[in-house]
Protein backbone atom coordinates (compact mmCIF):
# COMPACT_ATOMS: atom_id res chain seq x y z
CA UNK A 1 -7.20 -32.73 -235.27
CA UNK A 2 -5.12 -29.19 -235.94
CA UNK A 3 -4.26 -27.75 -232.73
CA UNK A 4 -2.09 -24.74 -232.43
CA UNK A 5 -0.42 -23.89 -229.20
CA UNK A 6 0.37 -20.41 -228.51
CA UNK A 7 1.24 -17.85 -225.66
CA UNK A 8 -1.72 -16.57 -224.54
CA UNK A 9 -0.03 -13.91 -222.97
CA UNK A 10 1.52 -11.94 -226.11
CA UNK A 11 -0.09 -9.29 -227.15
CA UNK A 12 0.80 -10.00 -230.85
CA UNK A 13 -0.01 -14.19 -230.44
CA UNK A 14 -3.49 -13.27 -229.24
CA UNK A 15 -4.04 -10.66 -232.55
CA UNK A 16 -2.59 -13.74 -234.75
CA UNK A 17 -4.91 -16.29 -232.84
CA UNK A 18 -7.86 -13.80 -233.32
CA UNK A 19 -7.13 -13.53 -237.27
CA UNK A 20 -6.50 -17.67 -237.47
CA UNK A 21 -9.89 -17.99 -236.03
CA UNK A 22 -12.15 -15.53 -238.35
CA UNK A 23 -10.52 -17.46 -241.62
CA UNK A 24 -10.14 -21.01 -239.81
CA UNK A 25 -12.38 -23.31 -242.66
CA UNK A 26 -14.76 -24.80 -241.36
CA UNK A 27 -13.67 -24.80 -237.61
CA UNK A 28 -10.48 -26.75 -238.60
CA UNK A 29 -7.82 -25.61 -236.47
CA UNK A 30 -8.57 -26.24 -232.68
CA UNK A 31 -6.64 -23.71 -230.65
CA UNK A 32 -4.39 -24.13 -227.11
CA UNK A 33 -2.64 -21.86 -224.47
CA UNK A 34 0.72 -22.83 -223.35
CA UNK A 35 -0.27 -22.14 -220.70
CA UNK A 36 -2.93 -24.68 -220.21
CA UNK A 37 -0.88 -27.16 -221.96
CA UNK A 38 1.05 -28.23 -219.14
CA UNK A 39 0.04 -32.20 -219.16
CA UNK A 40 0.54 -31.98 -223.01
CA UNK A 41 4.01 -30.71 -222.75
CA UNK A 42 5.20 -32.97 -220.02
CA UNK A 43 4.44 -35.69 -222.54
CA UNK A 44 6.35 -34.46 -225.13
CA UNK A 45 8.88 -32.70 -223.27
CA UNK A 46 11.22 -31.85 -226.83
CA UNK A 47 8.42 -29.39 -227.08
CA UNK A 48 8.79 -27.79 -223.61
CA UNK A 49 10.82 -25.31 -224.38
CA UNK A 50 9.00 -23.64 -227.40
CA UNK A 51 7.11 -20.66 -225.69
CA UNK A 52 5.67 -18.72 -228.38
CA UNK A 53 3.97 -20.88 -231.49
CA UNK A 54 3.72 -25.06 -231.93
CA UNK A 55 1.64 -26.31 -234.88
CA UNK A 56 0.20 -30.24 -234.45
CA UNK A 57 -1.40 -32.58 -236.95
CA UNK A 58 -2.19 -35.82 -236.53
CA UNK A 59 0.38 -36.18 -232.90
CA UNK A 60 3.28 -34.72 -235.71
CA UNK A 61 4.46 -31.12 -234.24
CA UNK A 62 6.22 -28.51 -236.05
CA UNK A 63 7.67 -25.24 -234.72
CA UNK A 64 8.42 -21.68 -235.67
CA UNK A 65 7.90 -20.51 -239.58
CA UNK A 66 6.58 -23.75 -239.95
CA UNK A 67 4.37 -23.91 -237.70
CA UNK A 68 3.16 -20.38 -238.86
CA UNK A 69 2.53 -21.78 -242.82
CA UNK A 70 0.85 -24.78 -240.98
CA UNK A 71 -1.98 -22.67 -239.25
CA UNK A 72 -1.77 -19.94 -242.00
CA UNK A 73 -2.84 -23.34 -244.67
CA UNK A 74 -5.72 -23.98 -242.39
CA UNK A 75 -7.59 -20.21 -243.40
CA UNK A 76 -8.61 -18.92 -245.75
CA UNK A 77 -5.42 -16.75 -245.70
CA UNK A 78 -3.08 -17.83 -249.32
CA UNK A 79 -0.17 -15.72 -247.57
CA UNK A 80 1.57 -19.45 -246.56
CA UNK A 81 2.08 -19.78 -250.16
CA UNK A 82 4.42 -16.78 -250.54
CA UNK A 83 5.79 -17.46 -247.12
CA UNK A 84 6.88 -20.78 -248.58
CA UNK A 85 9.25 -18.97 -251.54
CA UNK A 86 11.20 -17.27 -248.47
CA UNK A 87 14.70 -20.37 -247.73
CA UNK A 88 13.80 -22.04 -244.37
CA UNK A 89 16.80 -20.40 -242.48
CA UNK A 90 15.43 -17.06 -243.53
CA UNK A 91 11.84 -17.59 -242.15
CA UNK A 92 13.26 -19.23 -238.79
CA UNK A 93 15.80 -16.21 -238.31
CA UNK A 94 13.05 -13.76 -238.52
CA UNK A 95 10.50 -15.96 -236.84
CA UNK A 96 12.81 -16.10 -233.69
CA UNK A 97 13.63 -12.52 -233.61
CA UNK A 98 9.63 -11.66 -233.49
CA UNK A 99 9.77 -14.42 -230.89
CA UNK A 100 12.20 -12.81 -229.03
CA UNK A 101 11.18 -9.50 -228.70
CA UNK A 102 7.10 -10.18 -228.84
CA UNK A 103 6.58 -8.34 -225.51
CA UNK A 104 8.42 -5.52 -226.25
CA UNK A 105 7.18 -4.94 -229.91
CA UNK A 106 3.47 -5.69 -229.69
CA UNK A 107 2.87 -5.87 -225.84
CA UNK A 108 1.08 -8.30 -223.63
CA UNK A 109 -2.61 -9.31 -223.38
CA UNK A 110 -4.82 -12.59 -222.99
CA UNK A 111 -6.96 -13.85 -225.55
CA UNK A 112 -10.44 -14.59 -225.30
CA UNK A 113 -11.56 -17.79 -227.10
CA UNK A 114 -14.85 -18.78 -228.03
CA UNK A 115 -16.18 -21.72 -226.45
């Protein structure tokens, strides 16, 4: 299974969340709060202090631009392909500024998933 864990509280992870799930083939990508993660992060504590975007397939776990590409691979969205020409260090630097300043750039809010 494809599970992306998110912050269910920023405004901007719940937009990205929403457009993941109208393009998601075929119900491939399962999708988690961080918030409700808690028994999933005490096992894999490396991953505790992520709080914005963690990408897992098959128990391996990626973070940041890559975990973006992973869960951008998994629609029906081809912008992971162009995202893949930008260097590594490039994608993480602007990945963690976003990161940083979510709440002040695109606000808070919950998302609603569908059962």
């Amino acid at each position: 299974m494809n599970r992306l864990y998110f912050d269910r509280d920023c405004g901007f992870c719940s937009r990205c969340v929403a457009f993941l799930q109208r393009g998601s083939k075929a119900h491939r990508l399962e999708f988690v709060a961080l918030q409700e993660a808690q028994e999933w992060l005490h096992a894999h504590p490396e991953w505790a202090r992520v709080d914005s975007l963690l990408f897992e397939q098959n128990e391996a776990v990626v973070a940041h631009s890559e975990a973006v590409i992973r869960a951008l691979q998994m629609s029906r969205s081809k912008a992971w392909g162009l995202l893949r020409l930008v260097p590594l260090s490039w994608r993480d630097a602007v990945y963690r500024w976003v990161a940083k300043n979510r709440y002040r750039l695109f606000g808070s809010g919950s998302c609603e998933l569908p059962n």
